[in-house]
N, C-alpha and C. Protein backbone atom coordinates (compact mmCIF):
# COMPACT_ATOMS: atom_id res chain seq x y z
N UNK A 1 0.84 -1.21 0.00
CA UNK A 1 0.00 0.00 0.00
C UNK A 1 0.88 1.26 0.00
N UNK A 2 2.01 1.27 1.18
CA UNK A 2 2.73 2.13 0.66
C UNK A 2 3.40 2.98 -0.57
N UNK A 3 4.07 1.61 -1.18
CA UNK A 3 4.60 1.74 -2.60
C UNK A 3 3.29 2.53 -3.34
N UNK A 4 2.38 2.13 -3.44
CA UNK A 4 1.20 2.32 -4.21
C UNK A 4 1.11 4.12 -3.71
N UNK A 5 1.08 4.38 -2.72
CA UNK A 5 1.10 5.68 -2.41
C UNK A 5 2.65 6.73 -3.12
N UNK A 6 3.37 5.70 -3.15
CA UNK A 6 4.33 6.90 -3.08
C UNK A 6 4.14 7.02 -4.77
N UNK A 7 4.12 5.91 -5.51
CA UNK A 7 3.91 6.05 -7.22
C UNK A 7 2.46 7.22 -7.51
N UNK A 8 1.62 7.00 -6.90
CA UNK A 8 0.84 8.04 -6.88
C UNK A 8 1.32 9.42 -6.70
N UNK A 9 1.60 9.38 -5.80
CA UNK A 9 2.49 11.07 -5.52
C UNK A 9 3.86 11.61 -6.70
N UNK A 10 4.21 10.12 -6.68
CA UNK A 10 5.14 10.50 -8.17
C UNK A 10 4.57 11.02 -9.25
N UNK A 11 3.48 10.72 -9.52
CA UNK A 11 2.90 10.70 -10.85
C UNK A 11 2.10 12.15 -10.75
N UNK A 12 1.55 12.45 -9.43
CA UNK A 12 1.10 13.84 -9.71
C UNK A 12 2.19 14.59 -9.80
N UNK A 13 3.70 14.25 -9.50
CA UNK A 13 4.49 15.25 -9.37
C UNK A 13 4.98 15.11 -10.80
N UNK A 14 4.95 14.09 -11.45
CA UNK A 14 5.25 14.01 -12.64
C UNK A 14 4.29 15.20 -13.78
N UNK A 15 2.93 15.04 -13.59
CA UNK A 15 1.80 15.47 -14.00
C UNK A 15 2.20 17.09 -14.12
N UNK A 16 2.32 17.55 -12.44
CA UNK A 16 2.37 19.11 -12.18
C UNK A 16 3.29 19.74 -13.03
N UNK A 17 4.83 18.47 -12.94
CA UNK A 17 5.99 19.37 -13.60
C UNK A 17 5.45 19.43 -15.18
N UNK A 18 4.39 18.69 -15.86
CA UNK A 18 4.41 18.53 -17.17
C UNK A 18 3.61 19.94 -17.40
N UNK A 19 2.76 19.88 -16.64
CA UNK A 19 2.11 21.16 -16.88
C UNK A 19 2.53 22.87 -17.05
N UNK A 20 3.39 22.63 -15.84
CA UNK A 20 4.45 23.59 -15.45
C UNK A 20 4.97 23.74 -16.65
N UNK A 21 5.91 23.29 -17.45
CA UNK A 21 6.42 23.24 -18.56
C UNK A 21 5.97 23.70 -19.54
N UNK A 22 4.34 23.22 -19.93
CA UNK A 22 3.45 23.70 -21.13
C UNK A 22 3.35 25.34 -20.61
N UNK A 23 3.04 25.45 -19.66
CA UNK A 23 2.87 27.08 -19.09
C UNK A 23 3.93 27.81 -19.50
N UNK A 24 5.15 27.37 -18.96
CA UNK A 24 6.23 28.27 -19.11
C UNK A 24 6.64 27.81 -20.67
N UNK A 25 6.21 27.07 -21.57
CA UNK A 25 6.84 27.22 -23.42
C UNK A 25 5.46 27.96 -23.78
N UNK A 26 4.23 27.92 -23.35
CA UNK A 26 3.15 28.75 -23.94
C UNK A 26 3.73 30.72 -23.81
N UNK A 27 4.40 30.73 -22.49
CA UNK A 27 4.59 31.77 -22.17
C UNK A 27 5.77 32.37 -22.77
N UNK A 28 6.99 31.31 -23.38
CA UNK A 28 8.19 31.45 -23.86
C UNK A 28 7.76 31.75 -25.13
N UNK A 29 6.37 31.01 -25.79
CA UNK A 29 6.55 31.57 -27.39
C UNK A 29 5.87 32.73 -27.21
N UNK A 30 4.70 33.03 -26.76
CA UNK A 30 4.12 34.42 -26.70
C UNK A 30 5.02 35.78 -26.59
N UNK A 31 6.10 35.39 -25.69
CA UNK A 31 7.54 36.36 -25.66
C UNK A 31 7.80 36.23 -26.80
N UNK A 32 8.31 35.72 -27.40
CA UNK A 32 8.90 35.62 -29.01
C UNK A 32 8.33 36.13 -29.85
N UNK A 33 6.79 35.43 -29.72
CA UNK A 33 5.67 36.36 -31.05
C UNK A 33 5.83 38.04 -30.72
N UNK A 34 5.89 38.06 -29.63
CA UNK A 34 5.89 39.91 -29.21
C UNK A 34 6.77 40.31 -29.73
N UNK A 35 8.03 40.21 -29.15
CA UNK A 35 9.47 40.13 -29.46
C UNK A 35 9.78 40.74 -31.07
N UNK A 36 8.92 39.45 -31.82
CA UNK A 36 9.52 39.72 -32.96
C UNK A 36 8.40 40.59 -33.98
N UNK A 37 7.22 40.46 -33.86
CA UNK A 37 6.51 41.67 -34.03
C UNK A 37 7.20 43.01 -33.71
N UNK A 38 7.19 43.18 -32.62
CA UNK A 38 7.72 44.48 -32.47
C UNK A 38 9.23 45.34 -33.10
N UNK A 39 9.71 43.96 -33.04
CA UNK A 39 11.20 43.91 -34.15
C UNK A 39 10.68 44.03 -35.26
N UNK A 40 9.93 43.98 -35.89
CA UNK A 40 9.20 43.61 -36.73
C UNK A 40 8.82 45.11 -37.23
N UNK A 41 7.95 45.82 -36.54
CA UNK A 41 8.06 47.29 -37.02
C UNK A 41 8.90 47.82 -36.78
N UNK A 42 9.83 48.24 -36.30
CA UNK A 42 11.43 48.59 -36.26
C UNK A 42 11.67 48.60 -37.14
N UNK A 43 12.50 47.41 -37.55
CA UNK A 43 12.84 46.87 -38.73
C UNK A 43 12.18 47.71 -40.27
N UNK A 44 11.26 47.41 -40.14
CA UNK A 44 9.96 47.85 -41.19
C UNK A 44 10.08 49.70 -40.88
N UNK A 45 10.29 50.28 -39.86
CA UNK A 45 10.42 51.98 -39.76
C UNK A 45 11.49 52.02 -40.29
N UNK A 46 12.64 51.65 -39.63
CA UNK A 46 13.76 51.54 -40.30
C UNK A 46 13.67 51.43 -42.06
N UNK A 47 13.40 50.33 -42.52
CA UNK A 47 13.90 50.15 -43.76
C UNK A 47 12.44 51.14 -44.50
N UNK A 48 11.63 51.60 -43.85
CA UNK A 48 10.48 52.92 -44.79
C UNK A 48 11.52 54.16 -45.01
N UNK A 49 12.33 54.32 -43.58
CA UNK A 49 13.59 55.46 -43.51
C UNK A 49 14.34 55.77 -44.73
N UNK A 50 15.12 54.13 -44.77
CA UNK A 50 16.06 54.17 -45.93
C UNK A 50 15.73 54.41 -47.33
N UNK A 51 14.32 53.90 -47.54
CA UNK A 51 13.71 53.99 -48.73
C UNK A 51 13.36 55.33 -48.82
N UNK A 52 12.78 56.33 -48.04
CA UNK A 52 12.83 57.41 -48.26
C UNK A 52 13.77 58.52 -48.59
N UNK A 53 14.80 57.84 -47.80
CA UNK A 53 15.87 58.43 -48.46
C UNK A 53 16.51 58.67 -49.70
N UNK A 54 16.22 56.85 -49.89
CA UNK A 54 16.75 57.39 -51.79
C UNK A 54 15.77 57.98 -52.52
């Protein structure tokens, strides 16, 4: 019964960390999509700049 308890507790801890994980890469790409959007008009002001120039 013991054993049986402690694999249980493993497995939610297994469970939590999996979740944990999806949270923090859901949250890691949303940084990125921002990230590079916003680089993204930069980039894009920037190179309207240069073009105006010539």
């Amino acid at each position: 019964m013991e054993r049986y308890t402690w694999q249980l507790v493993f497995l939610i801890f297994l469970f939590l960390i999996f979740v944990f994980a999806i949270f923090l890469f859901v949250i890691y790409l949303s940084a990125i999509f921002f990230l590079l959007d916003f680089f993204g008009l930069f980039f894009f002001y920037f190179f309207s700049l240069s073009l105006l120039d010539l």
